[in-house]
N, C-alpha and C. Protein backbone atom coordinates (compact mmCIF):
# COMPACT_ATOMS: atom_id res chain seq x y z
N UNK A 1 76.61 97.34 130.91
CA UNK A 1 78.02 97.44 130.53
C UNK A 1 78.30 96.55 129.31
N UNK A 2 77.62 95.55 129.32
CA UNK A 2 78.09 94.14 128.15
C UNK A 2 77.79 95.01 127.36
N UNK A 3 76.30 95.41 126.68
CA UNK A 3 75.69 96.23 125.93
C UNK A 3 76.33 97.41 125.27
N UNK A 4 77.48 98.14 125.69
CA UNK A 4 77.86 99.28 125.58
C UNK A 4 79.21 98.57 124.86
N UNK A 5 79.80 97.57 125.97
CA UNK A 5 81.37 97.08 125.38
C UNK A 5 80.57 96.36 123.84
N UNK A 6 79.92 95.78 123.43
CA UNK A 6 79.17 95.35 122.58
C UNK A 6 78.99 96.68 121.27
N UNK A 7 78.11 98.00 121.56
CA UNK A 7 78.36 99.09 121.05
C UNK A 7 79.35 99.53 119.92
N UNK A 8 80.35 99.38 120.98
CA UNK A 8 81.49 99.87 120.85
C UNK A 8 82.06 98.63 119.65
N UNK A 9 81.99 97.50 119.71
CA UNK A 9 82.92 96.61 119.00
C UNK A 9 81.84 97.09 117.90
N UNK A 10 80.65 96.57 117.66
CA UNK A 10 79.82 97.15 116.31
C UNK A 10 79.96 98.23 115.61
N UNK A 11 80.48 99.30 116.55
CA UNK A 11 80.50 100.62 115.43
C UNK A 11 81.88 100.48 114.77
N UNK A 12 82.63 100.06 115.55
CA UNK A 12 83.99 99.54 115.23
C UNK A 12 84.29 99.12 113.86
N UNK A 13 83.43 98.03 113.88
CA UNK A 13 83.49 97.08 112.83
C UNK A 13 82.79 98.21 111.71
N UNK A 14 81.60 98.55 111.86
CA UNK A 14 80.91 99.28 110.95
C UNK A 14 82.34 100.72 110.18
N UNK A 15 82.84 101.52 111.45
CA UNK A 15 84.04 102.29 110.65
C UNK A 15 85.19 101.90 109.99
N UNK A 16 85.50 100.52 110.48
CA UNK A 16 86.47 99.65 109.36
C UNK A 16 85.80 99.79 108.13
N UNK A 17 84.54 99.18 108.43
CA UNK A 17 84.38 98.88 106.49
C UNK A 17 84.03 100.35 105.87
N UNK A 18 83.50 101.01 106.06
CA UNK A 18 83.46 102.33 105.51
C UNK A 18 84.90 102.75 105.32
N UNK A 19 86.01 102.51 106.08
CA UNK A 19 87.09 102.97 105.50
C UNK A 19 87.94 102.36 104.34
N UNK A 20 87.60 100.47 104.58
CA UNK A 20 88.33 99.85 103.61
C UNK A 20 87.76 100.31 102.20
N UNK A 21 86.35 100.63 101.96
CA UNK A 21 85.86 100.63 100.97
C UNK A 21 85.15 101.86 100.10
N UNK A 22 85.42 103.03 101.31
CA UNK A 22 84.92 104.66 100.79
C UNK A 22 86.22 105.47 100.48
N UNK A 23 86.77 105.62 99.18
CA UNK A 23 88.00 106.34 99.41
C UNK A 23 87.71 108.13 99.56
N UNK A 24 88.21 108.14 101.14
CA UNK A 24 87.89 109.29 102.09
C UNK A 24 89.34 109.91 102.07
N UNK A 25 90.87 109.22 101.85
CA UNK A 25 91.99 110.11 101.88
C UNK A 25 92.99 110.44 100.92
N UNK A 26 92.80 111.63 101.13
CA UNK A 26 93.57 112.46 99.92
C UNK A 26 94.56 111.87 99.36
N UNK A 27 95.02 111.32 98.02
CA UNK A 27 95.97 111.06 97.53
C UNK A 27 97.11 112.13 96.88
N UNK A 28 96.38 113.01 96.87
CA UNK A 28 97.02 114.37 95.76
C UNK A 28 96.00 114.84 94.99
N UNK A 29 96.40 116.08 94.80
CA UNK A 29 95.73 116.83 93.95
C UNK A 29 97.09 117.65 92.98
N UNK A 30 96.23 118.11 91.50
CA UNK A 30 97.29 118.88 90.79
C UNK A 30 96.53 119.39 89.66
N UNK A 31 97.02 120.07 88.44
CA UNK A 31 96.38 120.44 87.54
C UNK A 31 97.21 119.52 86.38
N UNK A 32 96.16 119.22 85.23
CA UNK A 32 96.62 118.36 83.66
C UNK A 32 96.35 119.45 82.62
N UNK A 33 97.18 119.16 82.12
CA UNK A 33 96.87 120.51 80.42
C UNK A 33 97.25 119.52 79.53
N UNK A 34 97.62 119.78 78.68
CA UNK A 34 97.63 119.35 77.27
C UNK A 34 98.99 118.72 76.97
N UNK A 35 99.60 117.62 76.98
CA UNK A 35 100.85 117.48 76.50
C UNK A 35 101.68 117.19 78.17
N UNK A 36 100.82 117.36 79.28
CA UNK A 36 101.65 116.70 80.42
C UNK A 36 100.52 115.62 81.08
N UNK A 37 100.76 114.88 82.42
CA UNK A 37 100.06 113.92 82.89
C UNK A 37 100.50 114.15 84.49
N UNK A 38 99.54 113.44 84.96
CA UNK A 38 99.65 113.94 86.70
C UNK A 38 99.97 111.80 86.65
N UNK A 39 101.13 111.57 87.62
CA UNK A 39 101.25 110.45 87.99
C UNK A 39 101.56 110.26 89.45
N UNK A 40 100.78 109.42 89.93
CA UNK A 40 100.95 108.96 91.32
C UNK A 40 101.39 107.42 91.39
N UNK A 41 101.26 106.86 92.78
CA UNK A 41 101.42 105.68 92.88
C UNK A 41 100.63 105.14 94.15
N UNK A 42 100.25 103.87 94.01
CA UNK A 42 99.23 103.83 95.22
C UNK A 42 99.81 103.20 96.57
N UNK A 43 99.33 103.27 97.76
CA UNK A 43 100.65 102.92 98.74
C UNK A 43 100.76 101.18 98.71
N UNK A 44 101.96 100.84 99.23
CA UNK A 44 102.67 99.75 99.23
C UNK A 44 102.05 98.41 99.93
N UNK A 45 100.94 98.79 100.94
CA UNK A 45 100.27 97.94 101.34
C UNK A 45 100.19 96.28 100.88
N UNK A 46 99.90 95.26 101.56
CA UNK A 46 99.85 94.11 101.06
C UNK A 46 98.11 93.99 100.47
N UNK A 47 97.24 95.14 100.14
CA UNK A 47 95.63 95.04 100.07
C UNK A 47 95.89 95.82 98.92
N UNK A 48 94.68 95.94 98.02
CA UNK A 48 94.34 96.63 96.72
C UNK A 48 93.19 97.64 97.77
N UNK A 49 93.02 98.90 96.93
CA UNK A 49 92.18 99.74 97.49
C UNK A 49 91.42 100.63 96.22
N UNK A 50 90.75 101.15 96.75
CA UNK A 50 89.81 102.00 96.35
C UNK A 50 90.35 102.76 95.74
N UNK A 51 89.93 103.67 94.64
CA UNK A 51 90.54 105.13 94.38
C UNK A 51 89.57 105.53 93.41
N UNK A 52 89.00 107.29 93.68
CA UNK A 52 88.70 108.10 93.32
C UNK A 52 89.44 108.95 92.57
N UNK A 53 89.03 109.63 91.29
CA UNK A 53 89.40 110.22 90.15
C UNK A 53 88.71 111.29 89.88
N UNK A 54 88.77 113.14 90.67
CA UNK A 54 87.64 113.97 89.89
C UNK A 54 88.65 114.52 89.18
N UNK A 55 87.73 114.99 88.45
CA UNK A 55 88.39 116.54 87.70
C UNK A 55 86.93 117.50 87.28
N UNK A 56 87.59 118.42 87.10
CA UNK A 56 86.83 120.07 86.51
C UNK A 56 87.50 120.32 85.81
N UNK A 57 86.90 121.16 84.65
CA UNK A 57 87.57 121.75 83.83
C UNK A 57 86.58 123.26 83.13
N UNK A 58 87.29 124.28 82.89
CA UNK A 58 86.24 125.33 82.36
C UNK A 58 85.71 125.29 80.90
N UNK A 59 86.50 123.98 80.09
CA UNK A 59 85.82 123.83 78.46
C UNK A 59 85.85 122.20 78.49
N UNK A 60 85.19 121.83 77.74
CA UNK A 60 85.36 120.36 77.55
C UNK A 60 86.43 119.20 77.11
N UNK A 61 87.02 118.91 78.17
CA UNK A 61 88.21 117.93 78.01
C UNK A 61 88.11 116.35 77.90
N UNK A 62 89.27 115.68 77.33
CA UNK A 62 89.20 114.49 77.21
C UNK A 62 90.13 113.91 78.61
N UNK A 63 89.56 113.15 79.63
CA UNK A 63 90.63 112.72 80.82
C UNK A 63 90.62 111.21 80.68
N UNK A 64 92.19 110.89 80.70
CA UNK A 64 92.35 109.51 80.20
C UNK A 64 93.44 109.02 81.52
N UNK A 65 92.97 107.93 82.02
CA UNK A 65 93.19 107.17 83.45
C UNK A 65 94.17 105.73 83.25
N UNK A 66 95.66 105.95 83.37
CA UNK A 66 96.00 105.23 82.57
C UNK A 66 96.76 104.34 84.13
N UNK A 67 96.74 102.54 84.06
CA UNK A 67 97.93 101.90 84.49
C UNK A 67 98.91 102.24 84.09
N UNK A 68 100.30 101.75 84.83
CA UNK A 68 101.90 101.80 84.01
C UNK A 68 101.88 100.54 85.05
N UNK A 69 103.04 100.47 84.28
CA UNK A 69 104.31 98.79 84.34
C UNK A 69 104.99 99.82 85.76
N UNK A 70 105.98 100.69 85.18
CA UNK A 70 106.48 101.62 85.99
C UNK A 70 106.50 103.24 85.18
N UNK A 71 107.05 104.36 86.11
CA UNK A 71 107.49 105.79 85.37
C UNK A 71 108.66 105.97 85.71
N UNK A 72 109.11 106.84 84.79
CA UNK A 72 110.66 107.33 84.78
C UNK A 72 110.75 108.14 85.55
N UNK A 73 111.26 108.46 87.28
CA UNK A 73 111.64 109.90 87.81
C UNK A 73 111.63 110.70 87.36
N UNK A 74 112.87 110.62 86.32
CA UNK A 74 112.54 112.15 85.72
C UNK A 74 112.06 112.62 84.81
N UNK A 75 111.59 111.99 83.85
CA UNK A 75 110.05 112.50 83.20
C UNK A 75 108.80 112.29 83.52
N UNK A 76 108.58 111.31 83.99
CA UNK A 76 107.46 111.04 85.04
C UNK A 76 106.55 110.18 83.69
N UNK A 77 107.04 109.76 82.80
CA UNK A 77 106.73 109.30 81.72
C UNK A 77 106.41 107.93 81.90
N UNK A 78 104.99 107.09 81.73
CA UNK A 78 104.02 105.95 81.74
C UNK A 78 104.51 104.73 81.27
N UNK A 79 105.38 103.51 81.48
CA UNK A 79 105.97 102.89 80.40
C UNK A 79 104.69 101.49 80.84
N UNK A 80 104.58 101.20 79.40
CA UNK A 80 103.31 100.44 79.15
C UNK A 80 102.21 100.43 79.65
N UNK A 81 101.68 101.61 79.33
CA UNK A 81 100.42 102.13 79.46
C UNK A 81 99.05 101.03 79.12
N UNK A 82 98.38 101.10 80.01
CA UNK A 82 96.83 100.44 79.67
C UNK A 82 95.69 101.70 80.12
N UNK A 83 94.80 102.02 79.40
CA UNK A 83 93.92 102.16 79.40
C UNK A 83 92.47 102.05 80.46
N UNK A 84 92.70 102.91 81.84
CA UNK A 84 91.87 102.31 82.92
C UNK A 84 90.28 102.91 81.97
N UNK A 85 90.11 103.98 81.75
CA UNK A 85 89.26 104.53 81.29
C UNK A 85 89.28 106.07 80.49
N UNK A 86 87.98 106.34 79.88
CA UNK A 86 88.36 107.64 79.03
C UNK A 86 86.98 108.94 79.53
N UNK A 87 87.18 109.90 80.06
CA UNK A 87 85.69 110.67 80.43
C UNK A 87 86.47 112.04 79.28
N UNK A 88 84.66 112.48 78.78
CA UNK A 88 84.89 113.43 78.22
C UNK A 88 83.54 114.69 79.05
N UNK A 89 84.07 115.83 79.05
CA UNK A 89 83.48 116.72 79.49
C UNK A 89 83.90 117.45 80.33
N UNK A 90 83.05 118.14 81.60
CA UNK A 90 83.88 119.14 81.98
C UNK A 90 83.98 119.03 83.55
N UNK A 91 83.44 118.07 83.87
CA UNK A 91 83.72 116.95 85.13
C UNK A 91 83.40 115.99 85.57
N UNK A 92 84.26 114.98 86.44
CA UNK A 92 83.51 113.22 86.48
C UNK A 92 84.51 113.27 87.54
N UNK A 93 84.00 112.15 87.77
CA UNK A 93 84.48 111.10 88.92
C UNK A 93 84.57 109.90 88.64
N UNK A 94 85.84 108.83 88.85
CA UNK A 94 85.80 107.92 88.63
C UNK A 94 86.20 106.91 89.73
N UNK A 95 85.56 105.79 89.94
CA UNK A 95 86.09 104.89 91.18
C UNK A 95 86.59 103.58 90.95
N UNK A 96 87.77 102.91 90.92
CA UNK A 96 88.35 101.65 90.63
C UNK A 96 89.02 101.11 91.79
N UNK A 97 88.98 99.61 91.67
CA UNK A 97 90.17 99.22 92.28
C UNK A 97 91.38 99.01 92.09
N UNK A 98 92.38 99.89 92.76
CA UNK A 98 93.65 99.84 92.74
C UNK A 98 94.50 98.80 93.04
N UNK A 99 95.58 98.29 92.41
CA UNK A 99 96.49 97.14 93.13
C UNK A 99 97.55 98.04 93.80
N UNK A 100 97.96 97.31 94.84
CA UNK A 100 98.98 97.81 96.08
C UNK A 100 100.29 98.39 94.85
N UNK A 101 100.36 99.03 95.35
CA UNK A 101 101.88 99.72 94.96
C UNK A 101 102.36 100.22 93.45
N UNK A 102 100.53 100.23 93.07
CA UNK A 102 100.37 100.32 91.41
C UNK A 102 100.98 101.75 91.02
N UNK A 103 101.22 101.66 89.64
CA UNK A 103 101.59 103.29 88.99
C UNK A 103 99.94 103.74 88.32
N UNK A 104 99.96 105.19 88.34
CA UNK A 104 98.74 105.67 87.67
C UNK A 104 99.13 106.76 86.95
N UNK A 105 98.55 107.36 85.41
CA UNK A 105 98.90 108.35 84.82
C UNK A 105 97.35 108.66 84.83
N UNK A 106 97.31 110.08 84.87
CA UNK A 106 96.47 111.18 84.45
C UNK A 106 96.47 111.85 83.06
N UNK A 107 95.86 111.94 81.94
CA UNK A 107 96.42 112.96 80.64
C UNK A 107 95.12 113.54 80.58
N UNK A 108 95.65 114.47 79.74
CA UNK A 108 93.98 115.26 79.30
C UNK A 108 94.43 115.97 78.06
N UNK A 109 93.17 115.84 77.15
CA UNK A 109 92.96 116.41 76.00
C UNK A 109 92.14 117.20 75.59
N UNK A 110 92.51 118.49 74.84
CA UNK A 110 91.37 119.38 75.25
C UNK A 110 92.54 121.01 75.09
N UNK A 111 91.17 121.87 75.34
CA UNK A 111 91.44 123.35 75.45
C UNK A 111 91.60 123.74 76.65
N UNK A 112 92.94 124.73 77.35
CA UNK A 112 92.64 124.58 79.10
C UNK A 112 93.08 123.62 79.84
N UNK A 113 92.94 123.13 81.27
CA UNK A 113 93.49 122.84 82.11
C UNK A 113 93.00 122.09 83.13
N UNK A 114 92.52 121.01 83.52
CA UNK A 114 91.77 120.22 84.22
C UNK A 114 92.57 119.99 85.99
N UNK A 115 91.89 120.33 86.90
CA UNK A 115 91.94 120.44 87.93
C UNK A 115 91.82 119.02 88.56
N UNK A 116 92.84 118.00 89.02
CA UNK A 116 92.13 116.65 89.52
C UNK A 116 92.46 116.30 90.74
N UNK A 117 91.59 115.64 91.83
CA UNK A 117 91.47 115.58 92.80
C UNK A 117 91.59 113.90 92.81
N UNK A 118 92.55 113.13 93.52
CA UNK A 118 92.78 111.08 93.61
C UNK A 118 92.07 111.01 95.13
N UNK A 119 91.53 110.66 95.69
CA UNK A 119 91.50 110.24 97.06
C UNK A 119 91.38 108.07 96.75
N UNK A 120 91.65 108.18 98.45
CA UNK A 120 91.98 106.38 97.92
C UNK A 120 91.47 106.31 99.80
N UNK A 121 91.50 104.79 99.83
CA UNK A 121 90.72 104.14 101.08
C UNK A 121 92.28 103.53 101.78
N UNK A 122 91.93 103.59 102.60
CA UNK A 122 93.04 102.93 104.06
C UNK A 122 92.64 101.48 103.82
N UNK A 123 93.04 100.71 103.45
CA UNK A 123 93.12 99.42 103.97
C UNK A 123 93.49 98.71 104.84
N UNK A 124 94.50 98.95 105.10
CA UNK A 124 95.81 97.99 106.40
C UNK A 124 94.79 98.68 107.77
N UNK A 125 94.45 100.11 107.88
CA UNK A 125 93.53 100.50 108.74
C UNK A 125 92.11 100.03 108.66
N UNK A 126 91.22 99.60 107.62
CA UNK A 126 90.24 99.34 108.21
C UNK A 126 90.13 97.81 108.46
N UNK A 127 91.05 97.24 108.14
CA UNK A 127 91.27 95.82 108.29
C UNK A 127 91.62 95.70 109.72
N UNK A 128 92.36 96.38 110.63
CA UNK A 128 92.60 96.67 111.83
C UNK A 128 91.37 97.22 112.72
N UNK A 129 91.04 98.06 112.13
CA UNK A 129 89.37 98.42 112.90
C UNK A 129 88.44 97.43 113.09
N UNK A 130 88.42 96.54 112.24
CA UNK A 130 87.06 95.61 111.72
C UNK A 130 87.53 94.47 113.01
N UNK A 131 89.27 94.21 112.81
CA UNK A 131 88.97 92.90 113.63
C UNK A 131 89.52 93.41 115.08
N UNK A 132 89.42 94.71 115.46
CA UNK A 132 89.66 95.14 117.26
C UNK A 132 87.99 95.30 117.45
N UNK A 133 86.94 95.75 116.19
CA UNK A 133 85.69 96.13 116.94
C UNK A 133 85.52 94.52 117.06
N UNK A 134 85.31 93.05 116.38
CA UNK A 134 85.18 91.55 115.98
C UNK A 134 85.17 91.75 117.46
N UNK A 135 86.56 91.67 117.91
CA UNK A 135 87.04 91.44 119.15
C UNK A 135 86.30 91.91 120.40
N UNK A 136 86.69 93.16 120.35
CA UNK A 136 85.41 93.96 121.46
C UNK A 136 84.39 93.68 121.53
N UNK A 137 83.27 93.14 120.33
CA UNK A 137 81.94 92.79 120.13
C UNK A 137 81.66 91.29 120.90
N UNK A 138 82.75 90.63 121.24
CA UNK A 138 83.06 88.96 121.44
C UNK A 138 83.11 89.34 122.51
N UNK A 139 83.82 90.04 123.17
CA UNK A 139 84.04 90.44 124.51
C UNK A 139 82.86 90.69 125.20
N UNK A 140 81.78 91.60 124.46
CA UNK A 140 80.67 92.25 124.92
C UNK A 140 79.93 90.74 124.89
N UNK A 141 79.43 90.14 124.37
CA UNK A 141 78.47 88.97 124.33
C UNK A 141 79.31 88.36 125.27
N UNK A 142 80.70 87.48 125.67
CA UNK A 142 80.74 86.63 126.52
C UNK A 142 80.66 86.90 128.30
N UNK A 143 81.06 88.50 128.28
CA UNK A 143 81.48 88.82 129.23
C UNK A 143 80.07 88.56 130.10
N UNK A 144 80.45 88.81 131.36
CA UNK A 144 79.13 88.50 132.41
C UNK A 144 79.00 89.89 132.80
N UNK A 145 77.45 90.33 132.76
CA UNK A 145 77.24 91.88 133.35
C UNK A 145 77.83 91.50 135.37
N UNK A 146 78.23 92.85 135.64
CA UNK A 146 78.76 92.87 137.08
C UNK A 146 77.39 92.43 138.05
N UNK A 147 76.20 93.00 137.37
CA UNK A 147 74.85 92.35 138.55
C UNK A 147 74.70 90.75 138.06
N UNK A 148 74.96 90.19 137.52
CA UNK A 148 74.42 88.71 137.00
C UNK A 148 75.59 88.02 138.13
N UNK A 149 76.95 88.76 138.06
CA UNK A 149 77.98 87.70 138.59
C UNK A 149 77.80 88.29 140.25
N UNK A 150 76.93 89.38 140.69
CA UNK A 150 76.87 89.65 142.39
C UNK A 150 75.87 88.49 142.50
N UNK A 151 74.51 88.42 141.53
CA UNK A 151 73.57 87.75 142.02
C UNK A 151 73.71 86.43 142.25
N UNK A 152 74.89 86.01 141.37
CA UNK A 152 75.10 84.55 141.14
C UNK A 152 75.90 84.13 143.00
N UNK A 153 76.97 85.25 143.05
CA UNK A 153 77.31 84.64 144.34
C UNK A 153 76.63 85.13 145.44
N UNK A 154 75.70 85.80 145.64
CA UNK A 154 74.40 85.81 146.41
C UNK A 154 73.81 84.96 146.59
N UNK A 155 72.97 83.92 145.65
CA UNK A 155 71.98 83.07 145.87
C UNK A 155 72.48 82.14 145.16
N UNK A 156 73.59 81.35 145.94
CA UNK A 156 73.76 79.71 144.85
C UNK A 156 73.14 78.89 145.56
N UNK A 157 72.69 78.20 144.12
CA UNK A 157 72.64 77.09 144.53
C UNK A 157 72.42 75.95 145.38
N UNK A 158 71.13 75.47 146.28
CA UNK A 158 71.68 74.90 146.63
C UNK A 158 71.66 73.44 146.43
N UNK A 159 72.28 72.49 146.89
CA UNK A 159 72.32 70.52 146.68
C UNK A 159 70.81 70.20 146.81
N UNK A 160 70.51 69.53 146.10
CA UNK A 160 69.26 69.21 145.75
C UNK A 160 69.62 67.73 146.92
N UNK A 161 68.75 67.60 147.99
CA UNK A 161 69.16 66.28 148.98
C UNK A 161 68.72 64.56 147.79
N UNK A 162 68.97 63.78 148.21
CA UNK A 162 68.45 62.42 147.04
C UNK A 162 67.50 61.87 147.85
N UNK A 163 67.05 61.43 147.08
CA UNK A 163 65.53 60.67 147.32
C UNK A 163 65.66 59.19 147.59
């Protein structure tokens, strides 16, 4: 039983970190052309996370991965843009770390229409996984298997007489 409650806290821990650090959930998807930008924002969390960047495209495009300060609602327009990175061709992937509650612009340059896919990592969740498996795993090592604690009150002990 220790062995298993033990199991259990290890894999635990092991699917936290694969989540804090593999970005596995969808952020959005959309299409970029020429003269517009795909902008998201990353969630509000008190952790920075992961984020993934594909795109496709059917001719060779320029895809440019930009920070903002903030965007305007209704243009959705980048104000003080930096420069995360620049891919040229006709698909990539890119992986950075995000700050909590950051702005991101998408642009593309080029002939055609680039298809892009954001996924990003759970943080606040695998930070929660890591320290319930910690826990469970602590549990499994201190706990006493149920035959160690029959045997113990079976055969105690007994007073050693003095000499």
């Amino acid at each position: 039983m220790r062995g298993g409650i033990l199991a259990v806290g290890v894999i635990l821990v092991i699917l936290g970190i694969v989540i804090l650090y593999v970005p596995l959930a969808s952020m959005g998807s959309g299409s970029v052309s020429v003269g517009s930008g795909m902008t998201f924002q990353t969630s509000g969390t008190y952790f920075s996370q992961s984020l993934a960047v594909s795109w496709t495209s059917p001719s060779p495009m320029t895809i440019t991965i930009m920070s903002c300060s903030s965007v305007d609602p209704v243009t959705h327009d980048c104000s003080n843009p930096s420069v995360i990175t620049t891919m040229i061709g006709t698909s990539g992937t890119y992986t950075f770390t995000a700050g909590s509650g950051q702005y991101y612009q998408i642009t593309a340059l080029g002939i055609g229409t680039a298809s892009i896919t954001t996924k990003g990592t759970i943080p606040t969740l695998g930070y929660i996984l890591i320290v319930i498996g910690a826990i469970v795993a602590l549990l499994g090592v201190i706990l006493r298997s149920p035959k160690a604690a029959a045997a113990g009150a079976a055969n105690p002990k007994a007073p050693v007489p003095p000499t």
